[in-house]
PDB file of N, CA and C in Angstrom:
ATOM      1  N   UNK A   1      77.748   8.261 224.764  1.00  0.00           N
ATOM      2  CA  UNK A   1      76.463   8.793 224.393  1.00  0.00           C
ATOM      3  C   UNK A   1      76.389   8.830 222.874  1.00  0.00           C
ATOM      4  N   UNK A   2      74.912   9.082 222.376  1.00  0.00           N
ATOM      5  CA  UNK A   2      75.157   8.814 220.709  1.00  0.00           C
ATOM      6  C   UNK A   2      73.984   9.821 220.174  1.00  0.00           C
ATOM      7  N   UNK A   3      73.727  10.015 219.594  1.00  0.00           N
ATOM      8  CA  UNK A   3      72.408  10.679 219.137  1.00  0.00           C
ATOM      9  C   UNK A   3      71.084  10.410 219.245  1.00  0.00           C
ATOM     10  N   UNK A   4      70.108  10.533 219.285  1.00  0.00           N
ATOM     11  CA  UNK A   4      68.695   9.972 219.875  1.00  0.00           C
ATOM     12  C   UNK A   4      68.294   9.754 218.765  1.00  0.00           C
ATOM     13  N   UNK A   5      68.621  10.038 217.615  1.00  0.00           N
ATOM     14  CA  UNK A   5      67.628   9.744 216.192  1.00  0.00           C
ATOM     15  C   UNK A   5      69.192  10.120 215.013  1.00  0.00           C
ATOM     16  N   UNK A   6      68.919   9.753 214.185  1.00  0.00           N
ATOM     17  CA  UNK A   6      69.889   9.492 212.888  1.00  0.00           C
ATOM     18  C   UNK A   6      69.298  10.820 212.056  1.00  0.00           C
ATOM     19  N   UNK A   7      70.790  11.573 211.638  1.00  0.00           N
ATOM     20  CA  UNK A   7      70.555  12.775 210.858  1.00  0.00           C
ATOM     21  C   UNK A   7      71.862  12.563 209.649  1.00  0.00           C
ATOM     22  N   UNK A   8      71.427  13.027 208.423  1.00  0.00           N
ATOM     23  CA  UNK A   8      71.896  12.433 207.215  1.00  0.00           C
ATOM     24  C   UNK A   8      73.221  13.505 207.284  1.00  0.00           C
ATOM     25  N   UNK A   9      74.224  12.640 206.561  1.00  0.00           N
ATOM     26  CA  UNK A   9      75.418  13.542 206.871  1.00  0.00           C
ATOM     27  C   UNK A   9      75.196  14.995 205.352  1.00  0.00           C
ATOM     28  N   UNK A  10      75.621  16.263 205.710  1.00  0.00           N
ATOM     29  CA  UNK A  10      75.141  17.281 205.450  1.00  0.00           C
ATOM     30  C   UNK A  10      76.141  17.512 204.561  1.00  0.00           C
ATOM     31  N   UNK A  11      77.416  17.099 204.588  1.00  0.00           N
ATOM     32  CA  UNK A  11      78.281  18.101 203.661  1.00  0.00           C
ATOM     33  C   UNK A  11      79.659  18.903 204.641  1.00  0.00           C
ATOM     34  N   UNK A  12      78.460  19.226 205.652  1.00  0.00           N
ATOM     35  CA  UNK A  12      79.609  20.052 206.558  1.00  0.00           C
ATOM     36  C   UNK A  12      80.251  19.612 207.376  1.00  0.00           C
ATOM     37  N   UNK A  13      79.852  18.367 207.824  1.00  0.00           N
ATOM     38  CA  UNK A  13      80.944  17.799 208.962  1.00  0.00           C
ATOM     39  C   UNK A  13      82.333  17.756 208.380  1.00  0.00           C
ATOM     40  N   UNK A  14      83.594  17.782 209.250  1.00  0.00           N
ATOM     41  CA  UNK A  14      85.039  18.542 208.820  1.00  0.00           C
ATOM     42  C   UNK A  14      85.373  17.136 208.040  1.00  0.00           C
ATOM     43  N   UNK A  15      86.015  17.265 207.121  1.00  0.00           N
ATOM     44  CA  UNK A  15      86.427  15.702 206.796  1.00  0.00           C
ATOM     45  C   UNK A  15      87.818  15.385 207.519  1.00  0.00           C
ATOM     46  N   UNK A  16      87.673  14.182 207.490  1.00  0.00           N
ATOM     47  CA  UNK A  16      88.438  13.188 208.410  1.00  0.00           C
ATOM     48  C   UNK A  16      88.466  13.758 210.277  1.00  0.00           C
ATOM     49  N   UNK A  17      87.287  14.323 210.474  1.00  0.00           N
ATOM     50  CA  UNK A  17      87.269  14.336 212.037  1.00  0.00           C
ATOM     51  C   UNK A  17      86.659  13.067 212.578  1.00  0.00           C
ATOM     52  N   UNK A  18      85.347  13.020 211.837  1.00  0.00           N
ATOM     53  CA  UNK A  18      84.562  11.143 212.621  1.00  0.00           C
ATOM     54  C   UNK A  18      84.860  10.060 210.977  1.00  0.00           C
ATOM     55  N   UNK A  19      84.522   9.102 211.787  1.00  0.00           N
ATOM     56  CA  UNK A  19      84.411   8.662 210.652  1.00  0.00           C
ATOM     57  C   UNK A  19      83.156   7.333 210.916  1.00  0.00           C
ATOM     58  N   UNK A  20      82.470   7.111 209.794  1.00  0.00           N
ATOM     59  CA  UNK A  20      81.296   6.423 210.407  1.00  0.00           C
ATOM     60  C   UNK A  20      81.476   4.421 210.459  1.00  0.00           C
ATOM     61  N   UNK A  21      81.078   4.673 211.727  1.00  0.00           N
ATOM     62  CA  UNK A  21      81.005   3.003 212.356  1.00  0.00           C
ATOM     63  C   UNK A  21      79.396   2.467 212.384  1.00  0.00           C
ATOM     64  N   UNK A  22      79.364   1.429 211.744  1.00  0.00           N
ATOM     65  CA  UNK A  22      77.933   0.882 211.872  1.00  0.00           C
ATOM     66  C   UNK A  22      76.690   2.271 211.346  1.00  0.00           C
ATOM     67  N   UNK A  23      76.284   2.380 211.943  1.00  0.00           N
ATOM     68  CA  UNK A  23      74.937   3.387 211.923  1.00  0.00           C
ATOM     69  C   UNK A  23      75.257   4.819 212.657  1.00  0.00           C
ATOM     70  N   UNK A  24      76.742   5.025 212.856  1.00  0.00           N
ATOM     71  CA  UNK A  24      76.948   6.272 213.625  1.00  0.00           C
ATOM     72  C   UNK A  24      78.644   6.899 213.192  1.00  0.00           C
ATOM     73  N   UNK A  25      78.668   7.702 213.778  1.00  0.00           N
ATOM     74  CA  UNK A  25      79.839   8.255 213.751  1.00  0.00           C
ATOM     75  C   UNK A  25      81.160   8.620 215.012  1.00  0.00           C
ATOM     76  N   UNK A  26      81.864   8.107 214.874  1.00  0.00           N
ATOM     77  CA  UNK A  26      82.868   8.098 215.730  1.00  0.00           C
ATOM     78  C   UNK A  26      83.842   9.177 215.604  1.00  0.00           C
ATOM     79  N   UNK A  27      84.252  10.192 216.526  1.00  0.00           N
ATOM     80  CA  UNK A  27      85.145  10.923 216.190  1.00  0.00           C
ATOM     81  C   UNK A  27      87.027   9.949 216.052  1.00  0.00           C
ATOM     82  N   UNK A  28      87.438  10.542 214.934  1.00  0.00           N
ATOM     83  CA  UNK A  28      88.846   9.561 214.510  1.00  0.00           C
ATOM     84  C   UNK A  28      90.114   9.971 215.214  1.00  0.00           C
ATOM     85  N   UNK A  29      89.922  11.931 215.842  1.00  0.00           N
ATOM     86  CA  UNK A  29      90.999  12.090 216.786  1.00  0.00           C
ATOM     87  C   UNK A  29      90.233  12.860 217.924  1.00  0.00           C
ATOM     88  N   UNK A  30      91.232  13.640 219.020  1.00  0.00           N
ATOM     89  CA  UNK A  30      91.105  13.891 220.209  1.00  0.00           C
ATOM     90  C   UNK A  30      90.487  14.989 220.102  1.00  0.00           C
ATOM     91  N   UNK A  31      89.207  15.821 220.320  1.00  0.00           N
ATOM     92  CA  UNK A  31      89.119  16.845 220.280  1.00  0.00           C
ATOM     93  C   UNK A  31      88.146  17.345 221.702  1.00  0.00           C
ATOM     94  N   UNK A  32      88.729  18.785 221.809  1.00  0.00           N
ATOM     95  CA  UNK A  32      87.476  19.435 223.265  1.00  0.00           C
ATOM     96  C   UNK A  32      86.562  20.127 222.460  1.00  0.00           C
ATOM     97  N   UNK A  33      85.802  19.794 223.098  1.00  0.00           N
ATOM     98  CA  UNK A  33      84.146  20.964 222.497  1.00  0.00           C
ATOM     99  C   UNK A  33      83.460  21.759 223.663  1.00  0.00           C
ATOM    100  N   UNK A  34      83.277  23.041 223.700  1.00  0.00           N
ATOM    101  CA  UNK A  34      82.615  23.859 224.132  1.00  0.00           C
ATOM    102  C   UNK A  34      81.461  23.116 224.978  1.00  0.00           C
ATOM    103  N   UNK A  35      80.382  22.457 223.927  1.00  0.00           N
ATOM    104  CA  UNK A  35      79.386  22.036 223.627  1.00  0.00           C
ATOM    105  C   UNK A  35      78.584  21.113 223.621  1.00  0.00           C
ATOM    106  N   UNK A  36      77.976  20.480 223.511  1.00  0.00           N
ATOM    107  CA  UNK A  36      77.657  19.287 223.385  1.00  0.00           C
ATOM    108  C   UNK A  36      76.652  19.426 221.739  1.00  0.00           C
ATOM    109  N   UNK A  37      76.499  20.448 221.755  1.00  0.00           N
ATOM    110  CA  UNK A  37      75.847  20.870 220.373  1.00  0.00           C
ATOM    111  C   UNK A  37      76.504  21.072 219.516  1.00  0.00           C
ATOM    112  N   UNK A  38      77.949  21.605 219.572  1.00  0.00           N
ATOM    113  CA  UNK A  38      78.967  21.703 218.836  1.00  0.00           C
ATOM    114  C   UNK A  38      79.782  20.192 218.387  1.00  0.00           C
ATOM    115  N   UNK A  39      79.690  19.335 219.627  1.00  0.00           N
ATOM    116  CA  UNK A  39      80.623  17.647 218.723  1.00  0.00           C
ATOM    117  C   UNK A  39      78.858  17.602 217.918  1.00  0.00           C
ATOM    118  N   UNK A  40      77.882  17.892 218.587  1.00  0.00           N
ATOM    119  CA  UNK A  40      76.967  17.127 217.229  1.00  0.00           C
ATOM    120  C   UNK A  40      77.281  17.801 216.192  1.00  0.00           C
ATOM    121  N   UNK A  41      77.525  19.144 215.956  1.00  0.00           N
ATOM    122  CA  UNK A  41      77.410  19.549 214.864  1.00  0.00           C
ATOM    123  C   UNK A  41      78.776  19.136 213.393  1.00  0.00           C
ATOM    124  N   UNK A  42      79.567  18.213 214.246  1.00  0.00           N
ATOM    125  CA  UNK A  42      81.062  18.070 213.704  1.00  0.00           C
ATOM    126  C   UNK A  42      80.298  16.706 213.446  1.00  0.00           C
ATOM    127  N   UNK A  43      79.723  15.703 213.925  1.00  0.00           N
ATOM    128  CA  UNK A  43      79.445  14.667 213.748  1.00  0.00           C
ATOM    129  C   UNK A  43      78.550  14.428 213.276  1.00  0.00           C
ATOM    130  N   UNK A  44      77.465  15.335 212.802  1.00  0.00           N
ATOM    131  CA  UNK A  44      76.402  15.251 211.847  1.00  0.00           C
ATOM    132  C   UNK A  44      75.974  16.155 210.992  1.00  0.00           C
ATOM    133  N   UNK A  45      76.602  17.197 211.373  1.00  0.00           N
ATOM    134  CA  UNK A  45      76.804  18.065 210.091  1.00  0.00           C
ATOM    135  C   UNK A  45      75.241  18.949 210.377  1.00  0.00           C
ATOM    136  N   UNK A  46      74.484  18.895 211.551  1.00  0.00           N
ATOM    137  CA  UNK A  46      73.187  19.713 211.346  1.00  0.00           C
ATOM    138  C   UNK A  46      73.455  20.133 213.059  1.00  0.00           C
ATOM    139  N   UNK A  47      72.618  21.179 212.745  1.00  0.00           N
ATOM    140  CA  UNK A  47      72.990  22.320 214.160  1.00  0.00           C
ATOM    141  C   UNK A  47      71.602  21.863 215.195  1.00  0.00           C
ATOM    142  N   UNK A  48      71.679  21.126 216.106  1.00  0.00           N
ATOM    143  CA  UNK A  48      70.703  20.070 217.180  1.00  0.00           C
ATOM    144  C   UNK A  48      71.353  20.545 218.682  1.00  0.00           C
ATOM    145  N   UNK A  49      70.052  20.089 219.633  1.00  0.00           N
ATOM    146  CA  UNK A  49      70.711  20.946 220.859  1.00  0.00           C
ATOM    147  C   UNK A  49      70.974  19.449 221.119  1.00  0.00           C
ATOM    148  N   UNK A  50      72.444  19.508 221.651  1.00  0.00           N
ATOM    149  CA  UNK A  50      73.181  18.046 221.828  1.00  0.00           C
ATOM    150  C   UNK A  50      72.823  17.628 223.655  1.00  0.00           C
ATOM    151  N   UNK A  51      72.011  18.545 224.189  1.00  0.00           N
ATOM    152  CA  UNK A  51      71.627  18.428 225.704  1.00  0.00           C
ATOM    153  C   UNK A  51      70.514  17.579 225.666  1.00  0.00           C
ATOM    154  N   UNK A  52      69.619  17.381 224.570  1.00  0.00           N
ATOM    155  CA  UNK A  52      68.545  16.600 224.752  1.00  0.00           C
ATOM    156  C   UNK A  52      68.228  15.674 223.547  1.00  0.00           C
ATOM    157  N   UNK A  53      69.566  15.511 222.215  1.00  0.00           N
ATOM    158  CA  UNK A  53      69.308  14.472 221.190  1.00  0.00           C
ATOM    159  C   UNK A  53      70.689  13.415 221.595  1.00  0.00           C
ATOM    160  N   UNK A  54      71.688  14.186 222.186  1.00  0.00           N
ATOM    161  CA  UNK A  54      72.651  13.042 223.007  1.00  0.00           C
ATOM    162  C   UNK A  54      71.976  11.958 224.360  1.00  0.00           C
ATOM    163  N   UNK A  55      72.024  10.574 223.624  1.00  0.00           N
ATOM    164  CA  UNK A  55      71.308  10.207 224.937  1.00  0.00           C
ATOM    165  C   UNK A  55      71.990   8.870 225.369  1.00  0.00           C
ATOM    166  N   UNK A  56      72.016   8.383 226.606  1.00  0.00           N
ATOM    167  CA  UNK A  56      73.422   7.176 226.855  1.00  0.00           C
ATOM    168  C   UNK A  56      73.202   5.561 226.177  1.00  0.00           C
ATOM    169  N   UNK A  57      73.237   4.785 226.707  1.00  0.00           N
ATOM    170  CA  UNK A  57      72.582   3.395 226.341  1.00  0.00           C
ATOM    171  C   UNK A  57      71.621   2.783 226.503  1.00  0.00           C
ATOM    172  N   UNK A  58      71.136   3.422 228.092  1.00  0.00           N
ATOM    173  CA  UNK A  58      70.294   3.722 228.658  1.00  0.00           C
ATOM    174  C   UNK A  58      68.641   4.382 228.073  1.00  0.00           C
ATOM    175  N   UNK A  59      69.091   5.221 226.915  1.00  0.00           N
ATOM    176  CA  UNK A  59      67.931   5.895 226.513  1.00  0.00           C
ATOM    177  C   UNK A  59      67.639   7.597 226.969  1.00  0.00           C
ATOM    178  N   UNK A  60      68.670   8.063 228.020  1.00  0.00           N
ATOM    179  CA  UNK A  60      68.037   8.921 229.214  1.00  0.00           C
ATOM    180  C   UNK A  60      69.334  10.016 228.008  1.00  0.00           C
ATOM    181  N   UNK A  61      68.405  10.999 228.003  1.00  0.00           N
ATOM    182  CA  UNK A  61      69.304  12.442 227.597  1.00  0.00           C
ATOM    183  C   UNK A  61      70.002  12.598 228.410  1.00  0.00           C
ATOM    184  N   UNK A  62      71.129  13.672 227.839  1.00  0.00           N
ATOM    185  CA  UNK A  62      72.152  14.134 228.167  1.00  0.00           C
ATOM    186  C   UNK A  62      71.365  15.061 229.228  1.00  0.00           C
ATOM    187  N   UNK A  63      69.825  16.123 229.213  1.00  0.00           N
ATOM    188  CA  UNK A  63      69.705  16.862 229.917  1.00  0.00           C
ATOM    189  C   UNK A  63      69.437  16.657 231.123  1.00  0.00           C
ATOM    190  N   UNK A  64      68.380  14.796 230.777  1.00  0.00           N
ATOM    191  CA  UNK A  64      68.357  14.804 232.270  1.00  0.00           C
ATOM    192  C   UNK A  64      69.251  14.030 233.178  1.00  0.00           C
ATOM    193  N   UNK A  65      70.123  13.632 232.464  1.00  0.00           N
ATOM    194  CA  UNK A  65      71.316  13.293 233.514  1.00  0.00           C
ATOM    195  C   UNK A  65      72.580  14.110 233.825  1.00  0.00           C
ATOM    196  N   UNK A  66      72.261  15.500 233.672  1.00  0.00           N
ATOM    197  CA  UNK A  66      72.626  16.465 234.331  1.00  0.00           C
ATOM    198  C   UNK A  66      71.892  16.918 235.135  1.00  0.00           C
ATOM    199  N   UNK A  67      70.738  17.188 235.243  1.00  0.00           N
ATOM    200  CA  UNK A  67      69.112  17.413 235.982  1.00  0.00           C
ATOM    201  C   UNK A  67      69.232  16.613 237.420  1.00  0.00           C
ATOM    202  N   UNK A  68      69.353  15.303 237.414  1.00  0.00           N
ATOM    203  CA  UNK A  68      69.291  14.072 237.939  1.00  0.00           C
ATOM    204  C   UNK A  68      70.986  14.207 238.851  1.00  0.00           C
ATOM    205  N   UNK A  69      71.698  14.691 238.404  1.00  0.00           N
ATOM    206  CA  UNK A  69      73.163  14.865 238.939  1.00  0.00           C
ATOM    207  C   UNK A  69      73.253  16.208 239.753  1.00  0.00           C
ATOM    208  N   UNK A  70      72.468  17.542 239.204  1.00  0.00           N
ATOM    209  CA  UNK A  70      72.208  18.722 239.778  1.00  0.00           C
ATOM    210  C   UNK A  70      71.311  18.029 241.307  1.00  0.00           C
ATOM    211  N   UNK A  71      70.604  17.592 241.127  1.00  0.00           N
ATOM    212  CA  UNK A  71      69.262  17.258 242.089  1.00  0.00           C
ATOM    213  C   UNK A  71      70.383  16.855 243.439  1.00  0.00           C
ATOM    214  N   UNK A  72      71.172  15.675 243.007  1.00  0.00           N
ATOM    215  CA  UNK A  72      71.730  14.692 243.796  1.00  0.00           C
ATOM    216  C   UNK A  72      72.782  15.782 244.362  1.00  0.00           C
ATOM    217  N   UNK A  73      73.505  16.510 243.749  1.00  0.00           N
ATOM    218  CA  UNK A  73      74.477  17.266 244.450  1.00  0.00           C
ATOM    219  C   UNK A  73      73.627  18.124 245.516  1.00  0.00           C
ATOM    220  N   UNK A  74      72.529  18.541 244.927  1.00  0.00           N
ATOM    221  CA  UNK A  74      71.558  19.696 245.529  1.00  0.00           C
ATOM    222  C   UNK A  74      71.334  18.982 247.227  1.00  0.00           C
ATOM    223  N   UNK A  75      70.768  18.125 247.440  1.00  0.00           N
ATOM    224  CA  UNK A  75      70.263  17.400 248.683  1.00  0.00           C
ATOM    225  C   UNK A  75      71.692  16.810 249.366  1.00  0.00           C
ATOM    226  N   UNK A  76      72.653  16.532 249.207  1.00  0.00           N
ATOM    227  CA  UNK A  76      73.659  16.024 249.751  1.00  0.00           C
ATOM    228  C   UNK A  76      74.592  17.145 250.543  1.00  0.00           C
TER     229      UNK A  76
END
């Protein structure tokens, strides 16, 4: 998943956690996040709800393909 729109790096992202590839940022080691708002905030340095600016290749947010995965568990 990647970001839905490009946000300028801020200052605060940790140094040497991502490091930037092409037009984005790649994290450089292993880390867990709480969040999904929290790796954005390591990877772009601005505080974004990462449920609906994370989105796959596809185009489709992170929210609704949890939405779409809730639904499917729901009826089965």
């Amino acid at each position: 998943m990647c970001p839905r729109r490009s946000f300028p790096a801020s200052g605060k992202r940790r140094s040497g956690s991502a490091a930037r590839q092409g037009d984005h940022y790649v994290l450089t080691e292993d880390a867990l996040f709480r969040t999904p708002s929290a790796v954005a905030l390591v990877l772009t340095g601005a505080h974004i709800n990462g449920r609906i600016e994370w989105i796959d290749p596809d185009g489709v947010a992170l929210k609704t393909r949890q939405i779409r995965s809730a639904e499917s568990t729901a009826t089965t």
